[in-house]
Protein backbone atom coordinates (compact mmCIF):
# COMPACT_ATOMS: atom_id res chain seq x y z
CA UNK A 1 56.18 100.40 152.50
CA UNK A 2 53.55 103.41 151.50
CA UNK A 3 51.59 102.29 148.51
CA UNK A 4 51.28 105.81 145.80
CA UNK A 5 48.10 106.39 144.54
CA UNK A 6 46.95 108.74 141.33
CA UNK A 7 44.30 111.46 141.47
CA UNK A 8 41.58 108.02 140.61
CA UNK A 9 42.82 106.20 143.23
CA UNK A 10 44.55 103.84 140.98
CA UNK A 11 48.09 102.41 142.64
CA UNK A 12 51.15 103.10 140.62
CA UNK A 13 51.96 99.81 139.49
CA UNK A 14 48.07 99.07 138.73
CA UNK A 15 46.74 99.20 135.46
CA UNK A 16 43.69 101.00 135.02
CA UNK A 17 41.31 98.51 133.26
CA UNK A 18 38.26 100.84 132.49
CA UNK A 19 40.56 103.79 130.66
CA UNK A 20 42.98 100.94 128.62
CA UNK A 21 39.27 99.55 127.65
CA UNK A 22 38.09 102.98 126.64
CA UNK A 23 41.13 104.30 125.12
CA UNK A 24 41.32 100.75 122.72
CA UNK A 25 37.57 101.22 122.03
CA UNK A 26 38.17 105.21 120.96
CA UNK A 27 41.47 104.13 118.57
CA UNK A 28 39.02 101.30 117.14
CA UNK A 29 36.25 104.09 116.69
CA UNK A 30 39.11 106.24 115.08
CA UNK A 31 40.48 103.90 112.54
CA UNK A 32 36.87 102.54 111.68
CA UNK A 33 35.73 106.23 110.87
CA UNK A 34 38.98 106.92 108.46
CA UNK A 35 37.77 103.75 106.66
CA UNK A 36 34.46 104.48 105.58
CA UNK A 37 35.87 108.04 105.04
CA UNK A 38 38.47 106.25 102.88
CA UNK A 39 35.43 103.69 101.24
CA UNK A 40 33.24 106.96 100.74
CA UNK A 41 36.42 108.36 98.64
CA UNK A 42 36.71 105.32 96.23
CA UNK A 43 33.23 105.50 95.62
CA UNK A 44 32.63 109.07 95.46
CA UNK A 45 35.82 109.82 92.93
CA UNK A 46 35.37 108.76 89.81
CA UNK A 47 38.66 109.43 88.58
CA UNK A 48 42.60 109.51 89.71
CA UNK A 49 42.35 113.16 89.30
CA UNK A 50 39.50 113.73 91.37
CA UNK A 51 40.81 111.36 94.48
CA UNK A 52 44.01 113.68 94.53
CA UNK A 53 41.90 116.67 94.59
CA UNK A 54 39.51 115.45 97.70
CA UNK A 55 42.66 114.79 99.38
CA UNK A 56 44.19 118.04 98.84
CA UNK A 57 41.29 119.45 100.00
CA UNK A 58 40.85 118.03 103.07
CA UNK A 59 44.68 118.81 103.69
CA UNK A 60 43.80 122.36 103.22
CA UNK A 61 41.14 122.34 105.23
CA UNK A 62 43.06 120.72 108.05
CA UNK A 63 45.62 123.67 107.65
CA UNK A 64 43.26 126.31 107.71
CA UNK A 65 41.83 124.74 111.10
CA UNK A 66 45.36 124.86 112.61
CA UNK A 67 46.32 128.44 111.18
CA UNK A 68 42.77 129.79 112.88
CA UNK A 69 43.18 128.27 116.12
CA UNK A 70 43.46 131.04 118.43
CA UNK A 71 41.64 130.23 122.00
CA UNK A 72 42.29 127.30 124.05
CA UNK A 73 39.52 124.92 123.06
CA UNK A 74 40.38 125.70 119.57
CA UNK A 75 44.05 124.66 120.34
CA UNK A 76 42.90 121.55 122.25
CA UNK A 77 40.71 120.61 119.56
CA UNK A 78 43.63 120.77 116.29
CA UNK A 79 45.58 118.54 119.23
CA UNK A 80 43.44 115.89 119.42
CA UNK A 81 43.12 116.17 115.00
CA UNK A 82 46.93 115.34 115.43
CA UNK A 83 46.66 112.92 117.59
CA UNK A 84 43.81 110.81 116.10
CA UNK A 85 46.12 111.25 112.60
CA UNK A 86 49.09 109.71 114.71
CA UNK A 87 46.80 106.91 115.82
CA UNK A 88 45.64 105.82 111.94
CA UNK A 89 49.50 106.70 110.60
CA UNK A 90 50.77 103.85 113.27
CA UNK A 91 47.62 101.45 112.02
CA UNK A 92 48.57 102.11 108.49
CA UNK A 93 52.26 101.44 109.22
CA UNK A 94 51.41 98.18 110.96
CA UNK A 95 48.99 97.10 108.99
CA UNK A 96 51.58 97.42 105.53
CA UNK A 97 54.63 95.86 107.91
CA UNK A 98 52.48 92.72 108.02
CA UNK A 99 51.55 92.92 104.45
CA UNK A 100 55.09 93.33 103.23
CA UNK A 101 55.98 90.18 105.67
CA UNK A 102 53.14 88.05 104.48
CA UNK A 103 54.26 88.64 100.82
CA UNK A 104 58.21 87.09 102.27
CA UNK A 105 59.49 83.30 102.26
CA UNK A 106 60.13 82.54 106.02
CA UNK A 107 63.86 82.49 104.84
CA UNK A 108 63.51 86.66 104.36
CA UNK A 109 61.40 87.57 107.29
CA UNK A 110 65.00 88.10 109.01
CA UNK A 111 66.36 90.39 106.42
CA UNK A 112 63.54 93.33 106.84
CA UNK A 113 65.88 96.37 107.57
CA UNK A 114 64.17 99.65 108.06
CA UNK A 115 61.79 100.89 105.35
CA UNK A 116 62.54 104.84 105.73
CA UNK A 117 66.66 105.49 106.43
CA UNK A 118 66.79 107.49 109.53
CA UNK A 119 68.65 110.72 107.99
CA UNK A 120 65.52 111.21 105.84
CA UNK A 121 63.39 112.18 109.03
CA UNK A 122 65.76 115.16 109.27
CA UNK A 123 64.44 118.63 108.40
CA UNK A 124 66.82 119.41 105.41
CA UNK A 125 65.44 116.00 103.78
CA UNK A 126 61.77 116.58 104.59
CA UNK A 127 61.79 120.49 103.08
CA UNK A 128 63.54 119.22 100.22
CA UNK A 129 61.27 115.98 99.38
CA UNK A 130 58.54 118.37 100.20
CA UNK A 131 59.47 120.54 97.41
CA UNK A 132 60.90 123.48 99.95
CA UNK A 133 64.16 124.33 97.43
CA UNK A 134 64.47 127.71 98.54
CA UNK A 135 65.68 126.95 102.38
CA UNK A 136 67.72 123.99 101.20
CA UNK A 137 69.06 126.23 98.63
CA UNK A 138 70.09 129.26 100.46
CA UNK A 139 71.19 126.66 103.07
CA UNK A 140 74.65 128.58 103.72
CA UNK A 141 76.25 131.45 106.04
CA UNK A 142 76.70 133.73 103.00
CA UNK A 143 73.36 133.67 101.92
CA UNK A 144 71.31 133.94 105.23
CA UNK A 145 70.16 136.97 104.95
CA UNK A 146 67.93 135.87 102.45
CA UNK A 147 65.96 132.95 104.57
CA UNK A 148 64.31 135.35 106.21
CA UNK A 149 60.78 137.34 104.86
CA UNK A 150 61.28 140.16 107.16
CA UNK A 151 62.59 143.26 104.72
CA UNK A 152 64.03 144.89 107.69
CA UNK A 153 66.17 142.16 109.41
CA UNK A 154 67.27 141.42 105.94
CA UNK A 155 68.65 144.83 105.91
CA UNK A 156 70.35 144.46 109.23
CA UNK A 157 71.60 140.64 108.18
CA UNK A 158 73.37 142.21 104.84
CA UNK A 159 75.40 144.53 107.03
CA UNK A 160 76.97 141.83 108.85
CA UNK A 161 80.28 140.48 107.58
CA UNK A 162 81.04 137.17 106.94
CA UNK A 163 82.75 136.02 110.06
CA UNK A 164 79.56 137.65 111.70
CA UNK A 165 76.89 136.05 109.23
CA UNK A 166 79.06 132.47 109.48
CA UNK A 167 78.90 132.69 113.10
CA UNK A 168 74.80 133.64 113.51
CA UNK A 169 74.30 130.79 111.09
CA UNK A 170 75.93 127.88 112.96
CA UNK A 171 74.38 129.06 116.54
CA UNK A 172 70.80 130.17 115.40
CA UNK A 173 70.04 127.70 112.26
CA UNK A 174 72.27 124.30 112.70
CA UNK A 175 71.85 125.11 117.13
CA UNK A 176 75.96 124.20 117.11
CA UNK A 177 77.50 124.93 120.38
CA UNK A 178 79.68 127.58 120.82
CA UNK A 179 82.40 125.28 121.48
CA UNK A 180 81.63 123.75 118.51
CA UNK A 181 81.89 126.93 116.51
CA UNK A 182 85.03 127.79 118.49
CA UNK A 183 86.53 124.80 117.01
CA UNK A 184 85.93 125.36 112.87
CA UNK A 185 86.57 128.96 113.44
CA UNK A 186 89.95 128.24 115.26
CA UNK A 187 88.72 130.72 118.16
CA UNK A 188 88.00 130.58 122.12
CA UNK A 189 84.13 129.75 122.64
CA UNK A 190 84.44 132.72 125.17
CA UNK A 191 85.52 134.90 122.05
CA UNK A 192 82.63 133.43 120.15
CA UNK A 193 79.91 134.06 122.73
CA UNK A 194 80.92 137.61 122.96
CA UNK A 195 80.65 138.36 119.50
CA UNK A 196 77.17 136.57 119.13
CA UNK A 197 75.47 138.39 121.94
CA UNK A 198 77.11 141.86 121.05
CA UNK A 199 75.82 141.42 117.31
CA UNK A 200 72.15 139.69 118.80
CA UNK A 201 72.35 143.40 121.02
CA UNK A 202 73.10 145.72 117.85
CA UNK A 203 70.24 143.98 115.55
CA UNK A 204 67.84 144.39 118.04
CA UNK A 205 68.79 147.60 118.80
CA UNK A 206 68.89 148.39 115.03
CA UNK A 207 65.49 146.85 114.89
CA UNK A 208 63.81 149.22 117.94
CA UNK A 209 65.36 152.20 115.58
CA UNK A 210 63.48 150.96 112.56
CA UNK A 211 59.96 150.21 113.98
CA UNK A 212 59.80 153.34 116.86
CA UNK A 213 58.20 155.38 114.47
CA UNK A 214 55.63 153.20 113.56
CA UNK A 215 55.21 152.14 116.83
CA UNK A 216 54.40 155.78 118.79
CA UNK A 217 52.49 156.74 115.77
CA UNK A 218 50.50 153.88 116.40
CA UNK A 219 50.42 152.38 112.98
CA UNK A 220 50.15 148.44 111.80
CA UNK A 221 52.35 146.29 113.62
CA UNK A 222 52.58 141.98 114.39
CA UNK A 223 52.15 140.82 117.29
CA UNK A 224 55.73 140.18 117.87
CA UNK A 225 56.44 143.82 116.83
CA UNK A 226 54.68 145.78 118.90
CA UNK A 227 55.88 143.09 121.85
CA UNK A 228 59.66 143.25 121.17
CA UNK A 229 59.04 147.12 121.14
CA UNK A 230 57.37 147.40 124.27
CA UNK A 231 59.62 144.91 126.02
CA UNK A 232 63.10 146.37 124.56
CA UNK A 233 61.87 149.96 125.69
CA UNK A 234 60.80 148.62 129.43
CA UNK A 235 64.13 146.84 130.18
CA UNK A 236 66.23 150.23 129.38
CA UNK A 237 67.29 152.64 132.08
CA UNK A 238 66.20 156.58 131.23
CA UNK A 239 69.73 157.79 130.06
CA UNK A 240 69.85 154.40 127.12
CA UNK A 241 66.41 155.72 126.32
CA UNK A 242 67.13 159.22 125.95
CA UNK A 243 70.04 157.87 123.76
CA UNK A 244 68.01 155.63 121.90
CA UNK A 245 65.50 158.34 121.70
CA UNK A 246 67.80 160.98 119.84
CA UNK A 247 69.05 158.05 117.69
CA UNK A 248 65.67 157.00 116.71
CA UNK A 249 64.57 160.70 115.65
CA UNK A 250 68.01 161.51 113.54
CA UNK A 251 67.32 158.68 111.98
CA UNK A 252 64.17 159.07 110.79
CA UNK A 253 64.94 162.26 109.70
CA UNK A 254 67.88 161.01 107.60
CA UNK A 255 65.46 158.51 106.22
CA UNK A 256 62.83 161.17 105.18
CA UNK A 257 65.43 163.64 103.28
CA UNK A 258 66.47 160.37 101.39
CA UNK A 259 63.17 159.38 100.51
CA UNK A 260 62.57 163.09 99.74
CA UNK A 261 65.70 163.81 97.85
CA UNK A 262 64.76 159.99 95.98
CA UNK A 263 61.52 161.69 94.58
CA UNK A 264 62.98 164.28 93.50
């Protein structure tokens, strides 16, 4: 039988002594650090008020890290911040299981159920015990075209009717199947695919119309904007952007005698 071997040499049903030795002597290095960080809290905060503040801190600073992270190493570097948090979160977890057993008559130690229910972990319960009302609160088909930021696919979501907005909702928020939405809407899935990518087509399309301008004149755009622009324009064949082109132009002309006509 051929024995495989790793890139170290290392067979595949060996364990490699040296790295489990370094990797249990780096988590030990980890969790001893957050403790004298922890110590160094206690002593440094005087107060209740003050400890909540160091911590927020430190939480913001972590967030600004992650938001700033643009090249690789930066990247690399916020991944190994999670994973160093993951490492003390699972100490901290263990370390209060055995706590919370200790405290228990033998006769209990059977009886510990799961500390945090499952459906918690879900997104809905974590936005709302975050303090995130507004998602959970416009959590519906009818109102979905006001979880978004974007002004102009808020536009484009308003137009929709409600079949349409019902039907965007269940595929693109909750990820149902389209057999799935075939069945609550009493329709084919065939039916319901259809509709979803001709609507996806017209709101992008819609979308190209709105940001053209600003895009040939060269004015501020995201990332993603000036992407979805130059891709949407690349994949079309001359006559759809000749088309598109007369669209685009009629309608910014239509937009300027309203704005004009508005002022006056």
């Amino acid at each position: 039988m051929n024995e495989r071997k790793d890139g170290d040499g290392v067979k595949w049903y060996q364990v490699d002594e040296d790295k489990e030795r370094q990797e249990r002597h780096r988590r030990r290095q980890i969790i001893k650090d957050w403790k004298d960080a922890a110590n160094a809290l206690r002593t440094d905060a005087k107060s209740k008020g003050t400890k909540i503040l160091l911590r927020e801190s430190r939480i913001a600073s972590l967030r600004i890290i992650e938001d700033a992270a643009r090249t690789k190493e930066q990247f690399e570097n916020v991944q190994q911040i999670w994973n160093d948090m993951e490492i003390i979160e699972n100490w901290r977890i263990a370390k209060q299981e055995e706590n919370y057993k200790a405290d228990l008559p033998d006769t209990e130690l059977s009886d510990i159920g799961v500390v945090v229910p499952k459906p918690l972990d879900h997104v809905y319960w974590r936005q709302l015990l975050g303090g995130n009302f507004i998602d959970v609160i416009l959590d519906c088909p009818h109102e979905i075209h006001d979880m978004t930021t974007s002004r102009p696919v808020r536009d484009f979501l308003t137009e929709l009717d409600e079949s349409h907005k019902e039907i965007l909702y269940y595929w693109a928020i909750r990820l149902w199947s389209p057999q799935k939405i075939a069945a609550l809407r009493g329709q084919t899935d065939r039916n319901i695919r259809k509709v979803y990518h001709n609507m996806i087509d017209d709101i992008r399309k819609k979308m190209y119309i709105r940001l053209r301008p600003r895009y040939i004149a060269g004015e501020p755009l995201t990332h993603n904007q000036r992407e979805f622009c130059k891709n949407y324009w690349e994949q079309l064949d001359e006559r759809q952007q000749s088309k598109l082109t007369r669209k685009s132009e009629e309608e910014e002309r239509r937009r300027r005698a309203e704005e004009k006509k508005r002022r006056s």
